[in-house]
C-alpha atoms as a PDB file:
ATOM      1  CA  UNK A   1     -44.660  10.968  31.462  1.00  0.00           C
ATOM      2  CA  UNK A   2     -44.170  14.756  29.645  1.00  0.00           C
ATOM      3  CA  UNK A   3     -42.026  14.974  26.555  1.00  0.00           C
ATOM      4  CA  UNK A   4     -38.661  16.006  28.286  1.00  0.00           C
ATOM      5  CA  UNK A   5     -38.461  13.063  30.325  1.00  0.00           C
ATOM      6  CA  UNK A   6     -39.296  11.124  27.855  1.00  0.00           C
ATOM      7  CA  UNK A   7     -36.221  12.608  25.692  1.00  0.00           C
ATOM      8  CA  UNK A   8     -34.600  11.330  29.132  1.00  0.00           C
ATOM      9  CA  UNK A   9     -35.321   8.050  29.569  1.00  0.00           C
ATOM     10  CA  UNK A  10     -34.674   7.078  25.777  1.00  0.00           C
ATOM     11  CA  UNK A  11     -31.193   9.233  24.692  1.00  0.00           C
ATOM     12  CA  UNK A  12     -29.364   6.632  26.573  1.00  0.00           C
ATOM     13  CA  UNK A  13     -31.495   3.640  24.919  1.00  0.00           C
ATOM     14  CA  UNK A  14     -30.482   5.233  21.260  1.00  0.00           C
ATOM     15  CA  UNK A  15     -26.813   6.218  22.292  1.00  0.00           C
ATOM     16  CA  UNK A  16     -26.247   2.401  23.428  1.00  0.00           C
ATOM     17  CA  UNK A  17     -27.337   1.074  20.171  1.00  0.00           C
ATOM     18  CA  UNK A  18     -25.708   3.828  17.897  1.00  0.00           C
ATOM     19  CA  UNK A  19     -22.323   2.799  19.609  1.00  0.00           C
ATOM     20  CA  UNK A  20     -23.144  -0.777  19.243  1.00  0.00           C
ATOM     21  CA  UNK A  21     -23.482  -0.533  16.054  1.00  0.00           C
ATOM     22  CA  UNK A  22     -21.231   1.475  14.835  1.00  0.00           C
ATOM     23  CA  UNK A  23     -22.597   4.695  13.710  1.00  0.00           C
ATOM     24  CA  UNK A  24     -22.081   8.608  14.817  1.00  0.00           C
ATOM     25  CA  UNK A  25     -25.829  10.075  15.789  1.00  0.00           C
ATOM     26  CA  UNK A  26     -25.086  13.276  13.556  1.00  0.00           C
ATOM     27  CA  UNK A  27     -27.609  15.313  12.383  1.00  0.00           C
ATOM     28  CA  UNK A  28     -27.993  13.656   9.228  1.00  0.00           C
ATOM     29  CA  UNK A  29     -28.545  10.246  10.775  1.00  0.00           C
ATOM     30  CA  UNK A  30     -31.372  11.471  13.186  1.00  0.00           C
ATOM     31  CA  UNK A  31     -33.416  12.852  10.294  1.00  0.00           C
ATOM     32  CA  UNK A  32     -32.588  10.089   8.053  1.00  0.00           C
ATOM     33  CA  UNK A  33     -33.428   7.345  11.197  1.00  0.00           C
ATOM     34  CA  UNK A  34     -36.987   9.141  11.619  1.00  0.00           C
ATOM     35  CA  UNK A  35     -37.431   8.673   7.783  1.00  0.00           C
ATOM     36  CA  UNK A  36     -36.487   4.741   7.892  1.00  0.00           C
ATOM     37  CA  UNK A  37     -39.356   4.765  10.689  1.00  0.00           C
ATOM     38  CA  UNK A  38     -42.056   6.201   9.206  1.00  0.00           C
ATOM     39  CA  UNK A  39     -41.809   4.432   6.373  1.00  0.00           C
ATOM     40  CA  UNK A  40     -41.525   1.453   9.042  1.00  0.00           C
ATOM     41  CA  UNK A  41     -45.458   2.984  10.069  1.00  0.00           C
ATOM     42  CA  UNK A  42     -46.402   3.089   6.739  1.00  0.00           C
ATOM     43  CA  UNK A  43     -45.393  -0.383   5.700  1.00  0.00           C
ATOM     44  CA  UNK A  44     -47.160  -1.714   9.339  1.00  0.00           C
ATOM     45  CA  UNK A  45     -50.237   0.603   8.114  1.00  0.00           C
ATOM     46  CA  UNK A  46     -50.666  -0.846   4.543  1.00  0.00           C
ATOM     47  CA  UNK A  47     -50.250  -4.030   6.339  1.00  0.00           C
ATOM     48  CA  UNK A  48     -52.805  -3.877   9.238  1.00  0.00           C
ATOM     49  CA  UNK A  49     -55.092  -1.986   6.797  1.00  0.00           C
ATOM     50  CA  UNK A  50     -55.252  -4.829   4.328  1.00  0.00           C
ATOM     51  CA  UNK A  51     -53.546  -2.499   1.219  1.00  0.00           C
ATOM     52  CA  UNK A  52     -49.751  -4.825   1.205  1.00  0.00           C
ATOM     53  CA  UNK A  53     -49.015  -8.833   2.059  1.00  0.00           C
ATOM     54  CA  UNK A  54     -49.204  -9.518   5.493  1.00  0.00           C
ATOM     55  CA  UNK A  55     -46.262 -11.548   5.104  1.00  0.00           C
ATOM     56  CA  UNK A  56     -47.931 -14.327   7.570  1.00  0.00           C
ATOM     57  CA  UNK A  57     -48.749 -12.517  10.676  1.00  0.00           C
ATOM     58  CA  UNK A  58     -52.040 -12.065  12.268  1.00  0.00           C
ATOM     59  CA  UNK A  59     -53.953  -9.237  12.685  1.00  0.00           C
ATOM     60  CA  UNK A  60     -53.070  -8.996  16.250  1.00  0.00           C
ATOM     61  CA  UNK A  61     -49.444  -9.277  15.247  1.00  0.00           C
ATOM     62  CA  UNK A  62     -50.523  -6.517  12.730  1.00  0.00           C
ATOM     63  CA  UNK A  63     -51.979  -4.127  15.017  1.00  0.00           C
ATOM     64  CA  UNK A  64     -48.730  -5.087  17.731  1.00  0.00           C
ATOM     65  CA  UNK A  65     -46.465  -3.686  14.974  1.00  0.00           C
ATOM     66  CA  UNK A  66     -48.156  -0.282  13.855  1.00  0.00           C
ATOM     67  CA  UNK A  67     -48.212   0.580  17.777  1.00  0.00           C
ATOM     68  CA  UNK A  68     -44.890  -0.353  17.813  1.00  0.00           C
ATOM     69  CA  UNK A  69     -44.489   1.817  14.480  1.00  0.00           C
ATOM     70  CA  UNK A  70     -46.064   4.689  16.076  1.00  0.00           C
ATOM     71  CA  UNK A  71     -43.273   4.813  19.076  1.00  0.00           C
ATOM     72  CA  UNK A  72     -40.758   4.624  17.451  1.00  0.00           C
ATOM     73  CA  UNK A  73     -41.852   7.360  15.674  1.00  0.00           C
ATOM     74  CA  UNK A  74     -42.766   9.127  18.459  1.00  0.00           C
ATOM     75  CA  UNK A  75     -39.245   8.726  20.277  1.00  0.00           C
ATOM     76  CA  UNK A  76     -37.143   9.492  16.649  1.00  0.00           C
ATOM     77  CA  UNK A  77     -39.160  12.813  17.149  1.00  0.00           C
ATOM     78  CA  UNK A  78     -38.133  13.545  20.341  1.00  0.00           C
ATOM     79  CA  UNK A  79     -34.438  12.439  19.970  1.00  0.00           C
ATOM     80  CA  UNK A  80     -34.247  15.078  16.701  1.00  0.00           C
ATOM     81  CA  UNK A  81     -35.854  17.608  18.829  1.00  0.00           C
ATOM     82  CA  UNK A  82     -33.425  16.643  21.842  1.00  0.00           C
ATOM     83  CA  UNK A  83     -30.362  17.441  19.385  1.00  0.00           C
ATOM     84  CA  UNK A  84     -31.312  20.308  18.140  1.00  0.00           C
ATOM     85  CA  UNK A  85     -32.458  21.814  21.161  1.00  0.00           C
ATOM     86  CA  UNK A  86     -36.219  21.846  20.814  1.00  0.00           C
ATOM     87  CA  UNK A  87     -37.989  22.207  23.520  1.00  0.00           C
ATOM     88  CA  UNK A  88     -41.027  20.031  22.008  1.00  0.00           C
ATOM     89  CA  UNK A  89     -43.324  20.881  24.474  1.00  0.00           C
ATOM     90  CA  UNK A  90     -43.125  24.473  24.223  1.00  0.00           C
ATOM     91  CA  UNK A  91     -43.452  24.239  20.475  1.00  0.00           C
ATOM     92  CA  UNK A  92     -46.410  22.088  21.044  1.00  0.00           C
ATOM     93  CA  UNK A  93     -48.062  25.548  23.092  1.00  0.00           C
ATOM     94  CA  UNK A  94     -47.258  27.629  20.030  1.00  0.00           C
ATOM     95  CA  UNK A  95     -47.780  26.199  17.573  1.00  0.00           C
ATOM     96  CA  UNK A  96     -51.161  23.801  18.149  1.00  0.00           C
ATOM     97  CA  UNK A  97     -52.477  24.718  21.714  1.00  0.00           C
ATOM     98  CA  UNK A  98     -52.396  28.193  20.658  1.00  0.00           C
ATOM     99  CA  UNK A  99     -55.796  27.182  18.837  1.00  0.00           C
ATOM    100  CA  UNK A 100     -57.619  26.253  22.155  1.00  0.00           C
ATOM    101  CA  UNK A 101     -58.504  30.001  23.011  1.00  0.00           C
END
């Protein structure tokens, strides 16, 4: 799966639970969404890494949660890009492929 349909097959997934709950996907809330999850990752990190409590769960449950973490982090990514109009893949050319040459 590339990047744009990615950003295809998960707008609808985050407009569904925006209007379930209640709130308007502004800018604001998409950069302030992708903030709540990384520091979502960096909780699971600390966690799986043995640097905070575990709170009880196993180190597969652990490990389950910082992939998890890393999704979501992936897809809050590609939702900000999606409303500002970044096309993430072509950034990704630019800016870090660039260095293959």
């Amino acid at each position: 799966m590339d990047l744009r349909e990615l950003s295809d097959e998960i707008e609808p997934i985050s407009a569904r639970y925006a209007n379930a709950i209640g709130v308007e996907r502004d800018d604001t809330w998409f950069l302030l969404k992708l903030q709540e999850e990384v520091g979502e990752l960096t909780q699971a990190f600390l966690m799986l890494t043995g640097r905070a409590r575990t709170k009880g769960r196993t180190e597969e449950e652990r490990d389950a949660d910082f992939r998890a973490e890393l999704a979501d982090v992936l897809c809050h990514v590609v939702l900000m890009a999606r409303n500002h109009g970044v096309d993430l893949e072509t950034e990704i050319e630019r800016k870090w492929l660039a260095w293959k040459r």
